[in-house]
C-alpha atoms as a PDB file:
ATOM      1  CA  UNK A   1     -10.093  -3.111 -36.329  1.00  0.00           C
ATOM      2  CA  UNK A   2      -9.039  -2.897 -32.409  1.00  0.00           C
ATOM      3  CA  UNK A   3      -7.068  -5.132 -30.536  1.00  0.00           C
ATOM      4  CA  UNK A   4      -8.457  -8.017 -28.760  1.00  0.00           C
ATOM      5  CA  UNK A   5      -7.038  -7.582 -25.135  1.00  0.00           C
ATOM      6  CA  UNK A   6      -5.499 -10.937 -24.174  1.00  0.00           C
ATOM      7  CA  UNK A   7      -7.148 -12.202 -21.116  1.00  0.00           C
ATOM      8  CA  UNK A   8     -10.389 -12.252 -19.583  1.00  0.00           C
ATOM      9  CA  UNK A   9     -11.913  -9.388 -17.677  1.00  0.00           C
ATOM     10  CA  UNK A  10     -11.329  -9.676 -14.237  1.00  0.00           C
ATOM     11  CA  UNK A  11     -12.725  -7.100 -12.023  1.00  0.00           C
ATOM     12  CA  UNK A  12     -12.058  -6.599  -8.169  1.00  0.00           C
ATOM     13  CA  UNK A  13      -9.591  -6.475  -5.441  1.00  0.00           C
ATOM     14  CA  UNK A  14      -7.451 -10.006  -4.273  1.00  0.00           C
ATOM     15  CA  UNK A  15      -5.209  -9.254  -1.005  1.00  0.00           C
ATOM     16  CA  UNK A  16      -1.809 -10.904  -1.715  1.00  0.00           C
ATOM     17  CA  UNK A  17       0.232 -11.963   0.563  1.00  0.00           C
ATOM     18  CA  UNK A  18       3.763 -11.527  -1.127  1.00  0.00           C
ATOM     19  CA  UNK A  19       6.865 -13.577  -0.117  1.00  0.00           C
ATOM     20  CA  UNK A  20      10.200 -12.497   0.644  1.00  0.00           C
ATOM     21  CA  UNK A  21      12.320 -12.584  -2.373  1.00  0.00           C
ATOM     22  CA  UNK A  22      10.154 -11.404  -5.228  1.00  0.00           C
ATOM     23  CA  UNK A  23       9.871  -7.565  -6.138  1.00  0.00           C
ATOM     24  CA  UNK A  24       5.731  -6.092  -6.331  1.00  0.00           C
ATOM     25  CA  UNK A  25       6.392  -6.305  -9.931  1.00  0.00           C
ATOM     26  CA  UNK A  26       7.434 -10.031 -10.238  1.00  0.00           C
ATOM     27  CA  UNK A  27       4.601 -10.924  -7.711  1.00  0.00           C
ATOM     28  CA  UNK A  28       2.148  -9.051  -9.919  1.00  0.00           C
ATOM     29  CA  UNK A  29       2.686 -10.763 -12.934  1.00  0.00           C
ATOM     30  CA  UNK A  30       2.556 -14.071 -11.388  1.00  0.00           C
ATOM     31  CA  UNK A  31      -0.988 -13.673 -10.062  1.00  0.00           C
ATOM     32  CA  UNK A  32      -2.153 -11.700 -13.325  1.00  0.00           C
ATOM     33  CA  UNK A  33      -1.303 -14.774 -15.022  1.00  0.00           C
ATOM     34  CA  UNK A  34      -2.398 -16.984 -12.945  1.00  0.00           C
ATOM     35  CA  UNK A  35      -6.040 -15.085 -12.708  1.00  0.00           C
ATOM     36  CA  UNK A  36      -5.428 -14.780 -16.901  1.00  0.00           C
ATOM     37  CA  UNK A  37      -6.613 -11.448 -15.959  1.00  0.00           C
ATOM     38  CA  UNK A  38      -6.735  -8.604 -18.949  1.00  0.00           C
ATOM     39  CA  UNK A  39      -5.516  -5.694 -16.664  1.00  0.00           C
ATOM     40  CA  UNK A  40      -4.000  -5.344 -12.923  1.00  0.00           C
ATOM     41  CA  UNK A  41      -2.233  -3.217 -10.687  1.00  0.00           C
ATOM     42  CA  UNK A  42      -0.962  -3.208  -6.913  1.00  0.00           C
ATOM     43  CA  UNK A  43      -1.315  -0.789  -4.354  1.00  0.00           C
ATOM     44  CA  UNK A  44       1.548   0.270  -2.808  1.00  0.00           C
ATOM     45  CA  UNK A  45       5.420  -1.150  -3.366  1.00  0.00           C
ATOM     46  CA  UNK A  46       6.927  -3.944  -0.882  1.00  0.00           C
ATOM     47  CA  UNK A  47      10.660  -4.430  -1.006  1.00  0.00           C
ATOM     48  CA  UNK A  48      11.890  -7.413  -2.048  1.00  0.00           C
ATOM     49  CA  UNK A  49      12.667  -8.495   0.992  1.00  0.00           C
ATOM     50  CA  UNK A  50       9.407  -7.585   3.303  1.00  0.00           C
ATOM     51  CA  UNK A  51       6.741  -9.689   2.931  1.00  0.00           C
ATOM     52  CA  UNK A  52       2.621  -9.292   3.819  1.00  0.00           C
ATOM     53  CA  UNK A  53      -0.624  -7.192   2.040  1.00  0.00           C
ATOM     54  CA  UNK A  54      -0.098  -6.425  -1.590  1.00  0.00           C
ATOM     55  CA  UNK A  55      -3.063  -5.345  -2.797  1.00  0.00           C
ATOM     56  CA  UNK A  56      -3.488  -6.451  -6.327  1.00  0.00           C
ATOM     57  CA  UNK A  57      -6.339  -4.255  -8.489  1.00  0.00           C
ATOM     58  CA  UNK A  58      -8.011  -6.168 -11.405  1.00  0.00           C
ATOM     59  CA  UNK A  59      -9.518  -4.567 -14.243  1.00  0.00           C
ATOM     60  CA  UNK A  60     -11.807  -1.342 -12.960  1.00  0.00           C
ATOM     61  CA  UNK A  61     -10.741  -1.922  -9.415  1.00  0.00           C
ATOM     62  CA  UNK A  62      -7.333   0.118 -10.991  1.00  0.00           C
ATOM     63  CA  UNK A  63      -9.299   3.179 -10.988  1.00  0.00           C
ATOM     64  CA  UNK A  64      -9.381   2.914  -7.317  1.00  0.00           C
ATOM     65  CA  UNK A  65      -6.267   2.136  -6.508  1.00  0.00           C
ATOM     66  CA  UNK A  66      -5.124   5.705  -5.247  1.00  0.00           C
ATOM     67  CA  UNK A  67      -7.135   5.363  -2.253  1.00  0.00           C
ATOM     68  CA  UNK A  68      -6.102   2.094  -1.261  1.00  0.00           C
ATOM     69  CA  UNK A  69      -2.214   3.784  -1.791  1.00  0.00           C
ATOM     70  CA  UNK A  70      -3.477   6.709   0.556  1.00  0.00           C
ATOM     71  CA  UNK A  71      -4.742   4.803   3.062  1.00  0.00           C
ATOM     72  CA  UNK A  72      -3.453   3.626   6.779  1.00  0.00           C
ATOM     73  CA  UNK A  73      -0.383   1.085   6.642  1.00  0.00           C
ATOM     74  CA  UNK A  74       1.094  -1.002   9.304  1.00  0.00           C
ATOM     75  CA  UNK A  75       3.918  -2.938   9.493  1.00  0.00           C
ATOM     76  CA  UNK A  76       5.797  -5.533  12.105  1.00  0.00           C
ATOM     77  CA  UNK A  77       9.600  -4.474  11.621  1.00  0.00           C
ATOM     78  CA  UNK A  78      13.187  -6.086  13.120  1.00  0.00           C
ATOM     79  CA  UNK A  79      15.652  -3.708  13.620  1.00  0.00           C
ATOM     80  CA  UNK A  80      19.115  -5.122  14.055  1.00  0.00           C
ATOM     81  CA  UNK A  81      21.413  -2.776  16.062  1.00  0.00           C
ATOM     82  CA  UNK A  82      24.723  -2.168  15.186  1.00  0.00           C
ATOM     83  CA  UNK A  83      25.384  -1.486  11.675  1.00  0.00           C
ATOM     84  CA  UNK A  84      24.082   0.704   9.287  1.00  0.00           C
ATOM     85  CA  UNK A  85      23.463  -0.312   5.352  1.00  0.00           C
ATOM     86  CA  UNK A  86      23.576   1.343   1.707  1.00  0.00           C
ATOM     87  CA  UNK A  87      20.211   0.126   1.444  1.00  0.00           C
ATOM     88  CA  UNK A  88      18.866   0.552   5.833  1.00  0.00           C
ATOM     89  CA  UNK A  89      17.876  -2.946   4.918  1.00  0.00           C
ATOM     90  CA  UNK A  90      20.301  -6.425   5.074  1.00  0.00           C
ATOM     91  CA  UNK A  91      20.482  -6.280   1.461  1.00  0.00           C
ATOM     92  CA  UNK A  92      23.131  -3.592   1.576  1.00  0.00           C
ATOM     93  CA  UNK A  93      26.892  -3.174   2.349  1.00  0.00           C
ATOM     94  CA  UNK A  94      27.588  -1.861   5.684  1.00  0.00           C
ATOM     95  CA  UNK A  95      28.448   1.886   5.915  1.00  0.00           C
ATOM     96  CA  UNK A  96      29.140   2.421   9.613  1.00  0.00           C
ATOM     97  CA  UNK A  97      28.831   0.335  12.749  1.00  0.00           C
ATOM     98  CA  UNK A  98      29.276   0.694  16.451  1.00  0.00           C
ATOM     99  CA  UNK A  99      30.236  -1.775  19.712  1.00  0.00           C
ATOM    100  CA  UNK A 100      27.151   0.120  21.404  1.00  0.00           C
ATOM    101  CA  UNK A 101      23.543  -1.361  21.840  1.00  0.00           C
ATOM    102  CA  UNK A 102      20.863   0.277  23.411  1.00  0.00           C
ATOM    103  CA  UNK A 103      18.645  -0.722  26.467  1.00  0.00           C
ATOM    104  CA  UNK A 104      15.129  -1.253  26.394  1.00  0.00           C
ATOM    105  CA  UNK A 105      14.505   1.601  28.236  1.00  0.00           C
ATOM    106  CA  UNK A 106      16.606   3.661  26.421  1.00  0.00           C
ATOM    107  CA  UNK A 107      14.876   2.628  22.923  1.00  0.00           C
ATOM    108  CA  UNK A 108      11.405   2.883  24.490  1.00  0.00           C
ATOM    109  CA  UNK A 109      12.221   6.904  25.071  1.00  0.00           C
ATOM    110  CA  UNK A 110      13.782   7.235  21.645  1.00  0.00           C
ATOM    111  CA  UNK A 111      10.450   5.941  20.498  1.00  0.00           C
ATOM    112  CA  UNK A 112       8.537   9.394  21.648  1.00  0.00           C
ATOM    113  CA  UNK A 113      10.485  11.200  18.477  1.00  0.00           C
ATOM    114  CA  UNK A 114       9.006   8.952  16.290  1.00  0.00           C
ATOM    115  CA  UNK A 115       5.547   9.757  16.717  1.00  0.00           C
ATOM    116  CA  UNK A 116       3.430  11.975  14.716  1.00  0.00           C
ATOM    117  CA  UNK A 117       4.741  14.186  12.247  1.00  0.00           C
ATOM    118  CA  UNK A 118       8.349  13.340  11.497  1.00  0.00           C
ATOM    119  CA  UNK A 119      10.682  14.865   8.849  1.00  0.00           C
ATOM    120  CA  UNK A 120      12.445  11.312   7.525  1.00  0.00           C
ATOM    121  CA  UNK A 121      15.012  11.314   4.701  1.00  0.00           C
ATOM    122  CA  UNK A 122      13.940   8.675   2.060  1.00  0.00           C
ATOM    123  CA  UNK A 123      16.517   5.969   2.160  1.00  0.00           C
ATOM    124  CA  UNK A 124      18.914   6.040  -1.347  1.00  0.00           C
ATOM    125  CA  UNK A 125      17.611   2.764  -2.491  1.00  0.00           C
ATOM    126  CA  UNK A 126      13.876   3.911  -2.230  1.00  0.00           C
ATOM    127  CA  UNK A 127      11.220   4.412  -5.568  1.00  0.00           C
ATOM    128  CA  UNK A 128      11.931   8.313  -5.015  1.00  0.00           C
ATOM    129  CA  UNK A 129      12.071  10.242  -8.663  1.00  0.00           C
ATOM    130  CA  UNK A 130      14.927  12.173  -8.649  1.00  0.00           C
ATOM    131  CA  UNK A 131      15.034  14.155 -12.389  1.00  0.00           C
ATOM    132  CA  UNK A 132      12.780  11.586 -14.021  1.00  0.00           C
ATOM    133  CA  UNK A 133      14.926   8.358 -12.502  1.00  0.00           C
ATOM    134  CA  UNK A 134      14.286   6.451  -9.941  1.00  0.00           C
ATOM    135  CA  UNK A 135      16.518   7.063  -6.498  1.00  0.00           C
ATOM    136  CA  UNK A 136      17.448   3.031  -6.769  1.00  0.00           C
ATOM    137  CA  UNK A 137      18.132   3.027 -10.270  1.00  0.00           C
ATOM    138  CA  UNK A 138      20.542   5.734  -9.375  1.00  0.00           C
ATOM    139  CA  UNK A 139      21.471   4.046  -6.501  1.00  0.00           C
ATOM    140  CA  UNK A 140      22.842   1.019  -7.847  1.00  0.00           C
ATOM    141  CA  UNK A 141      25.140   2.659 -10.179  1.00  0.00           C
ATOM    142  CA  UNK A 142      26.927   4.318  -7.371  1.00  0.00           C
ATOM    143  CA  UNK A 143      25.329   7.919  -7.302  1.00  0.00           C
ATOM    144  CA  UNK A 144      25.137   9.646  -4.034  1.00  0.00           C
ATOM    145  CA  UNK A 145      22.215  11.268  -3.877  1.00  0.00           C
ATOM    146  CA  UNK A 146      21.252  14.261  -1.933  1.00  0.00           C
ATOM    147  CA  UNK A 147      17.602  13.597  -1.264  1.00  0.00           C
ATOM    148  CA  UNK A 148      14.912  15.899   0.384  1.00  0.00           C
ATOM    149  CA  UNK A 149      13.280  15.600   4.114  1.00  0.00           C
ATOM    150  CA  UNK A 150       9.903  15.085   3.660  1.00  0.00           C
ATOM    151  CA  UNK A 151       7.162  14.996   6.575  1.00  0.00           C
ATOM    152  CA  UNK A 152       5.619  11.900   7.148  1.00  0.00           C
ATOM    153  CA  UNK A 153       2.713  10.769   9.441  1.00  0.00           C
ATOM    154  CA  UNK A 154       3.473   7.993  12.091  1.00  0.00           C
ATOM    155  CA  UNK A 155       0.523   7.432  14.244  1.00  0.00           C
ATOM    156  CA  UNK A 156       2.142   4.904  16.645  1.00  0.00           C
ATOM    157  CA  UNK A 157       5.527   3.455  16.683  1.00  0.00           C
ATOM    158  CA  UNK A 158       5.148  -0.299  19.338  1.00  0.00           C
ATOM    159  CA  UNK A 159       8.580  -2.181  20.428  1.00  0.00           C
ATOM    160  CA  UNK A 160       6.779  -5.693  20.626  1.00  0.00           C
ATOM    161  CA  UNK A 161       9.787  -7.751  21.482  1.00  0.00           C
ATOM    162  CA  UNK A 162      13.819  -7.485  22.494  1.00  0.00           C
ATOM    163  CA  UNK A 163      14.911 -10.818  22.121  1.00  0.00           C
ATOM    164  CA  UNK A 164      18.503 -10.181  22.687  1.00  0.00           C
ATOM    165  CA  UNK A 165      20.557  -7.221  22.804  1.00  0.00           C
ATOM    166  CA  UNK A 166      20.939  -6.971  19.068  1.00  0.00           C
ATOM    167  CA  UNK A 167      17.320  -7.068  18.207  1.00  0.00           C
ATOM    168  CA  UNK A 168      14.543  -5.400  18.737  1.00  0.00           C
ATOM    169  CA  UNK A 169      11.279  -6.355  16.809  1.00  0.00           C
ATOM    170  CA  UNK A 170       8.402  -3.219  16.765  1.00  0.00           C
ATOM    171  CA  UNK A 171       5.133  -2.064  15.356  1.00  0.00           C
ATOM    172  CA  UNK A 172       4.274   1.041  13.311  1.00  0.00           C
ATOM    173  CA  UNK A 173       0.897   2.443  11.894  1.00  0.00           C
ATOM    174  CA  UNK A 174       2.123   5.317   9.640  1.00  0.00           C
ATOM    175  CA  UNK A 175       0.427   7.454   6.954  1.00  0.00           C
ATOM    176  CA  UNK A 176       1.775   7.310   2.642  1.00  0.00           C
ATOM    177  CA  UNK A 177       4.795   7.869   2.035  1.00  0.00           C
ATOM    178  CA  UNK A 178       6.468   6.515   5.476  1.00  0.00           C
ATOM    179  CA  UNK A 179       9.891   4.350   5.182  1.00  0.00           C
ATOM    180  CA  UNK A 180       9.962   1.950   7.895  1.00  0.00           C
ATOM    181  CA  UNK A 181      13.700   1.047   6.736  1.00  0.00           C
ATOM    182  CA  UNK A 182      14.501   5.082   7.450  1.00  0.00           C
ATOM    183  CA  UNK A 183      12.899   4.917  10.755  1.00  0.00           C
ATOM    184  CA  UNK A 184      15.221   1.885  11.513  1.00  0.00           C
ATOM    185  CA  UNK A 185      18.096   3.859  10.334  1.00  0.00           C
ATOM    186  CA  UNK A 186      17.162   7.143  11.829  1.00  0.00           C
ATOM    187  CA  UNK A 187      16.518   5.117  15.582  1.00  0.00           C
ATOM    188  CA  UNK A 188      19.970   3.624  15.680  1.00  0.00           C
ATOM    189  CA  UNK A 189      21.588   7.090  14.272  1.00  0.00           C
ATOM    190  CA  UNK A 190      19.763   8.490  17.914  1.00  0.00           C
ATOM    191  CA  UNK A 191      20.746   5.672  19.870  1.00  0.00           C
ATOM    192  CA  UNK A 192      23.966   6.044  19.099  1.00  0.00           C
ATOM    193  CA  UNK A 193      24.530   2.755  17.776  1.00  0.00           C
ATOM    194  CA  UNK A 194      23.063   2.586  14.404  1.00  0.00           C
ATOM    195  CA  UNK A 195      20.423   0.361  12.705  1.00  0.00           C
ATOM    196  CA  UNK A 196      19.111  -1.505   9.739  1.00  0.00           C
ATOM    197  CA  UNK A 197      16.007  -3.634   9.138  1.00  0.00           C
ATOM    198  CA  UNK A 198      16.819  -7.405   8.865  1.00  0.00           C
ATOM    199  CA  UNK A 199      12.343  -8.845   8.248  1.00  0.00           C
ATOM    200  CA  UNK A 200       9.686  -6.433   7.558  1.00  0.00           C
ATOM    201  CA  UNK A 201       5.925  -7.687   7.088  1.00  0.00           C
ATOM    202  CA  UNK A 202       3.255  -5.245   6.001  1.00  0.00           C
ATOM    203  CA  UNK A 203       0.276  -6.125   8.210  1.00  0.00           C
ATOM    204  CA  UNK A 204      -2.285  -3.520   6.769  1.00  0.00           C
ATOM    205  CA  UNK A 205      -2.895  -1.250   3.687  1.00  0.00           C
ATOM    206  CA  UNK A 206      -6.075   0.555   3.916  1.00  0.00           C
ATOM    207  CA  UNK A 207      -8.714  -1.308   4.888  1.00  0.00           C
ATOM    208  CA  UNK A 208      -6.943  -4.466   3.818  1.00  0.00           C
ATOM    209  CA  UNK A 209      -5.263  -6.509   6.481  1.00  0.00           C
ATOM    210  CA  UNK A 210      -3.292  -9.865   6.358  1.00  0.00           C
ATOM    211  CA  UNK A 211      -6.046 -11.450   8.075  1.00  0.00           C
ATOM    212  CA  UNK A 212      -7.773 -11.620   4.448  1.00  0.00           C
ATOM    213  CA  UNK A 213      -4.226 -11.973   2.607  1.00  0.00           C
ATOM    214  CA  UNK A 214      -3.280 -15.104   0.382  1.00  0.00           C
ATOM    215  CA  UNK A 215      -0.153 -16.440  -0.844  1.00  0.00           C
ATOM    216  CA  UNK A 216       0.690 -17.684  -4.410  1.00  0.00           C
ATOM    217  CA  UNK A 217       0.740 -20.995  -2.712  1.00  0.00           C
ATOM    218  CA  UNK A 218      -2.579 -21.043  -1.396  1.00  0.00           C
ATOM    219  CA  UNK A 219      -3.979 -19.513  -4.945  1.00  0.00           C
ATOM    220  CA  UNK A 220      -1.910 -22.253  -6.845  1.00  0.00           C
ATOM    221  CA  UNK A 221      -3.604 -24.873  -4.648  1.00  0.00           C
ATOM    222  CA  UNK A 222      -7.110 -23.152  -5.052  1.00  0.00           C
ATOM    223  CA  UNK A 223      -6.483 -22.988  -9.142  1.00  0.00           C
ATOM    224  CA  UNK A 224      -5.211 -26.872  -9.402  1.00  0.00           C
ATOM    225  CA  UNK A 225      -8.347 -27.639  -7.271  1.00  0.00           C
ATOM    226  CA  UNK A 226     -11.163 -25.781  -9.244  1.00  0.00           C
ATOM    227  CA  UNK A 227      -9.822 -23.758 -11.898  1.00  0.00           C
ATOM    228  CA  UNK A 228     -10.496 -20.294 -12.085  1.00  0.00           C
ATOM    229  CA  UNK A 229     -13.856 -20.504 -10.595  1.00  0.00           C
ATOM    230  CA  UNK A 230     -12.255 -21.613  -7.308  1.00  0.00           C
ATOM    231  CA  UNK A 231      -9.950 -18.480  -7.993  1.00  0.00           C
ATOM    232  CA  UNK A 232     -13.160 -15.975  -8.220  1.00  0.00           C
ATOM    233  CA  UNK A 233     -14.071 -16.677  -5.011  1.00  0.00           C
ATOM    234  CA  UNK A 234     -11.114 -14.866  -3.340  1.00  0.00           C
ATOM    235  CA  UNK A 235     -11.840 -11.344  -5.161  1.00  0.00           C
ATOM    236  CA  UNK A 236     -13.382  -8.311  -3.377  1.00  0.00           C
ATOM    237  CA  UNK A 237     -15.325  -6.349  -4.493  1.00  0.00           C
ATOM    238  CA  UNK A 238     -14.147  -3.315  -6.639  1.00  0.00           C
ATOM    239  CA  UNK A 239     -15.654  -0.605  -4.072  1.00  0.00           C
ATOM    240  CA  UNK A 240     -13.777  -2.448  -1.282  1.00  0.00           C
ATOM    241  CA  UNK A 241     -11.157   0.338  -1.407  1.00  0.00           C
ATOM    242  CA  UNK A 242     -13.437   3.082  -1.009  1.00  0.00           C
ATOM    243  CA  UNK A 243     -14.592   2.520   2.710  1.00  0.00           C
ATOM    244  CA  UNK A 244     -13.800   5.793   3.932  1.00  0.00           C
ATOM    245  CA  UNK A 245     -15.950   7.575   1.065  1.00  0.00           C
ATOM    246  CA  UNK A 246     -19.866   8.149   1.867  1.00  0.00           C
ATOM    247  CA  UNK A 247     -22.052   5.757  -0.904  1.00  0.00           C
ATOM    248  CA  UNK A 248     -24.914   7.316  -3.070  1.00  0.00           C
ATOM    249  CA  UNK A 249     -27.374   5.232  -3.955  1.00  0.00           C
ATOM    250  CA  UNK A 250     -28.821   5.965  -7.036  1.00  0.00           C
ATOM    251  CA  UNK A 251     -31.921   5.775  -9.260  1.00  0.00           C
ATOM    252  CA  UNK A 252     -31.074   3.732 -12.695  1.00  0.00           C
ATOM    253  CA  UNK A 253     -31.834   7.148 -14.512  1.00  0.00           C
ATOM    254  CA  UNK A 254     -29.367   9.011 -12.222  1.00  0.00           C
ATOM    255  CA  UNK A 255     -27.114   6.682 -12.338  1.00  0.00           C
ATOM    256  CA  UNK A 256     -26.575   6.019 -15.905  1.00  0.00           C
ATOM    257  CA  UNK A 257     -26.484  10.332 -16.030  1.00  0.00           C
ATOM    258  CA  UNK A 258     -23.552  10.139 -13.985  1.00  0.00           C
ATOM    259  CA  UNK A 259     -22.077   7.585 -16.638  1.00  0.00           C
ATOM    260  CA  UNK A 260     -22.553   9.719 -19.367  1.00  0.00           C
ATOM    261  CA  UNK A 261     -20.345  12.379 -17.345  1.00  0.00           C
ATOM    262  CA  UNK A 262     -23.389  14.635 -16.662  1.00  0.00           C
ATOM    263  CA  UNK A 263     -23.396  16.392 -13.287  1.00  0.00           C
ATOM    264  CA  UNK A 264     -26.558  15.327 -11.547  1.00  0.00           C
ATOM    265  CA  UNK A 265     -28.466  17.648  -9.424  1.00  0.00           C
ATOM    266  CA  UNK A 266     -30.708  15.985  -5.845  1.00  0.00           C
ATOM    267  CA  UNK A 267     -33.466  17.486  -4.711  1.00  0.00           C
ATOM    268  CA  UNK A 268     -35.982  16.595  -1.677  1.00  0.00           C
ATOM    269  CA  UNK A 269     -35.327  15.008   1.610  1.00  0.00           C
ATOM    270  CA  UNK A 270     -33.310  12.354   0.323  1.00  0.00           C
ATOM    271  CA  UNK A 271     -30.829  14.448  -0.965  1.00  0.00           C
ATOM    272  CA  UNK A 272     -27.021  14.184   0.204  1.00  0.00           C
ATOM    273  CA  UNK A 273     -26.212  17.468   2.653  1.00  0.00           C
ATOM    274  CA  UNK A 274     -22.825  16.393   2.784  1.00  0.00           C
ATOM    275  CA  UNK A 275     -19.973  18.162   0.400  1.00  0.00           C
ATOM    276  CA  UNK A 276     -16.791  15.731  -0.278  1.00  0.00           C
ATOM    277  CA  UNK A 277     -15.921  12.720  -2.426  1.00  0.00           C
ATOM    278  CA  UNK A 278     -18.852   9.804  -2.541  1.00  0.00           C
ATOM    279  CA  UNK A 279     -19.101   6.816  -4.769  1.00  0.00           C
ATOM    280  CA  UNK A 280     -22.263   6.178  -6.243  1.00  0.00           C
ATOM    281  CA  UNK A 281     -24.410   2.743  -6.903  1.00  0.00           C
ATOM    282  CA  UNK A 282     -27.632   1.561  -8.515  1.00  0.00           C
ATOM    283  CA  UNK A 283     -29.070  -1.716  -7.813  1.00  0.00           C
ATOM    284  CA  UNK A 284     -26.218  -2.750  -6.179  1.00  0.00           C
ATOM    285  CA  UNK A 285     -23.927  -1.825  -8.920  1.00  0.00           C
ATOM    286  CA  UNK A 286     -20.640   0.394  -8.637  1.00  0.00           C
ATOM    287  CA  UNK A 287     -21.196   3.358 -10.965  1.00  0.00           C
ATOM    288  CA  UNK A 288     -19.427   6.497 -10.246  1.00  0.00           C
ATOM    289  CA  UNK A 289     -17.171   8.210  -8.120  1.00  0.00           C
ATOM    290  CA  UNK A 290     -17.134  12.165  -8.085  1.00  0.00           C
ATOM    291  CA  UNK A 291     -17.789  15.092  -5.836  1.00  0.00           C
ATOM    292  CA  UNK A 292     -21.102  16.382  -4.195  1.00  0.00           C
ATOM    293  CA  UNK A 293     -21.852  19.873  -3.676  1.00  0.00           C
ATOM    294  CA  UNK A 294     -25.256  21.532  -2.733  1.00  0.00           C
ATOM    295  CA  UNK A 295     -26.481  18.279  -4.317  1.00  0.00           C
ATOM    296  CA  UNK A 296     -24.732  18.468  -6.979  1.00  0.00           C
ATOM    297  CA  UNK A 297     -23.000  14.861  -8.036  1.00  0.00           C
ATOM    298  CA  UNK A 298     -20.247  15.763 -10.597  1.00  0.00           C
ATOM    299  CA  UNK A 299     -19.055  12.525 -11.045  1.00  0.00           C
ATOM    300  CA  UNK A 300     -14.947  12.150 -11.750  1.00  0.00           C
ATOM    301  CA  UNK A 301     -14.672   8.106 -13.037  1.00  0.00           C
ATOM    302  CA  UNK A 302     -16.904   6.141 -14.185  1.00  0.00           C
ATOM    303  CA  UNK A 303     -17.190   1.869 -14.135  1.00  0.00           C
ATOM    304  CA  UNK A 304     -17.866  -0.086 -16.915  1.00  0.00           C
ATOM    305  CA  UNK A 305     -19.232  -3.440 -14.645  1.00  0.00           C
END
């Protein structure tokens, strides 16, 4: 006899926006709870102490959470000149420091290196595997580790504000797999003066912004006010991740073909030209992703909604 799941099944995408202090972990569990939601996931880790968009996946929205992950991020960032950290972050000891601080138009021209493709060192306290373990885990027991360069995509790099001569506050847009706390570290290293990151707020994953973003405060409030219902209200839509894929719209009979994993074959005017990733719907319902080809749909997931 199988397992009744525990929880209801919750299906869509809620943009959290995480407080400084918890771990992506800790924050989903709290809102899985709260929701009383069977299954959920996030897209993309936030240190404990950055705060902003957490995307949190509920039930079928976890099969798309690899192209929220892959998507555009941008973050608001204060570097603090200076010292450098264990962790490039105020969390850590400090390694190395330095009387020097640079001038604004000194950092402005360091900026220029930090644009585009960049080969950045993940920092030692970072969710890197290295042999199976995580870099952190590692980390905090007091292994130095020797980790790779790896090329990362940062499509602009903004200084917004330099309150002081310590501080200097920027803006980055930057592809997966981008450390802001290593280009903090790596800036200061060129300056000459070194550099950690003292606040960090993600401001984008995907297309999910912190314009849309709630806290666990605001979804407490909502919840004490009208129960879970209230709740519902704040959940995208499970194709909400998928905006830069083309959509299919499909006959029922096509449709449920593609459910059954059958490759479905277009003919006619109306059929797709285009060869690449789509998701597919019927009657407004999320049914498939997969890949088209000659008009050909091979579908690759299926949703159970």
């Amino acid at each position: 006899m199988a397992r009744r799941k525990k929880g209801r099944p919750v299906n869509g995408w809620l943009i959290l926006d995480k407080s400084a202090g918890r771990t992506s972990t800790q924050a989903l569990a709290a809102v899985k709870r709260l929701f009383d939601a069977q299954k959920a996931g996030h897209a993309g880790t936030l240190d404990p102490l950055a705060t902003g968009v957490l995307p949190i996946a509920f039930g079928e929205a976890t099969k798309t959470v690899s192209y929220a992950v892959d998507g555009a991020k941008a973050y608001r960032f204060t570097v603090r000149w200076g010292a450098e950290t264990t962790t490039d972050d105020s969390e850590g000891e400090i390694t190395k420091s330095s009387p020097n601080r640079p001038t604004i138009p000194e950092i402005e021209t360091c900026m220029d290196d930090f644009i585009g493709e960049v080969e950045q060192v993940p920092p030692q306290f970072s969710a890197i595997k290295v042999d199976g373990q995580r870099a952190y885990d590692l980390a905090r027991e007091g292994e130095q580790l020797a980790l790779e360069a790896r090329t990362v995509l940062i499509d602009d790099l903004r200084l917004i504000d330099s309150p002081d001569p310590d501080t200097a506050v920027f803006e980055a847009e930057c592809g997966k797999g981008t450390y802001v706390r290593a280009i903090a570290r790596d800036m200061g290293r060129k300056l000459g003066c070194y550099g950690h990151v003292v606040e960090l707020r993600r401001l984008k994953v995907g297309p999910f912004t912190d314009e849309i973003a709630l806290s666990h405060d605001d979804l407490l409030e909502a919840f004490e006010a009208g129960g879970l219902e209230a709740l519902a209200e704040f959940i995208h839509p499970v194709e909400a991740a998928l905006h830069d894929l083309t959509e299919l719209t499909l006959t029922p009979s096509d449709a449920a073909s593609l459910t059954r994993g059958q490759t479905v074959l277009l003919r006619g005017r109306d059929a797709p030209v285009f060869t690449g990733s789509f998701y597919a719907t019927s009657k407004g319902k999320l049914v498939a992703l997969g890949e088209a080809e000659r008009g050909q749909l091979r579908p690759t997931r299926v949703f159970n909604l």
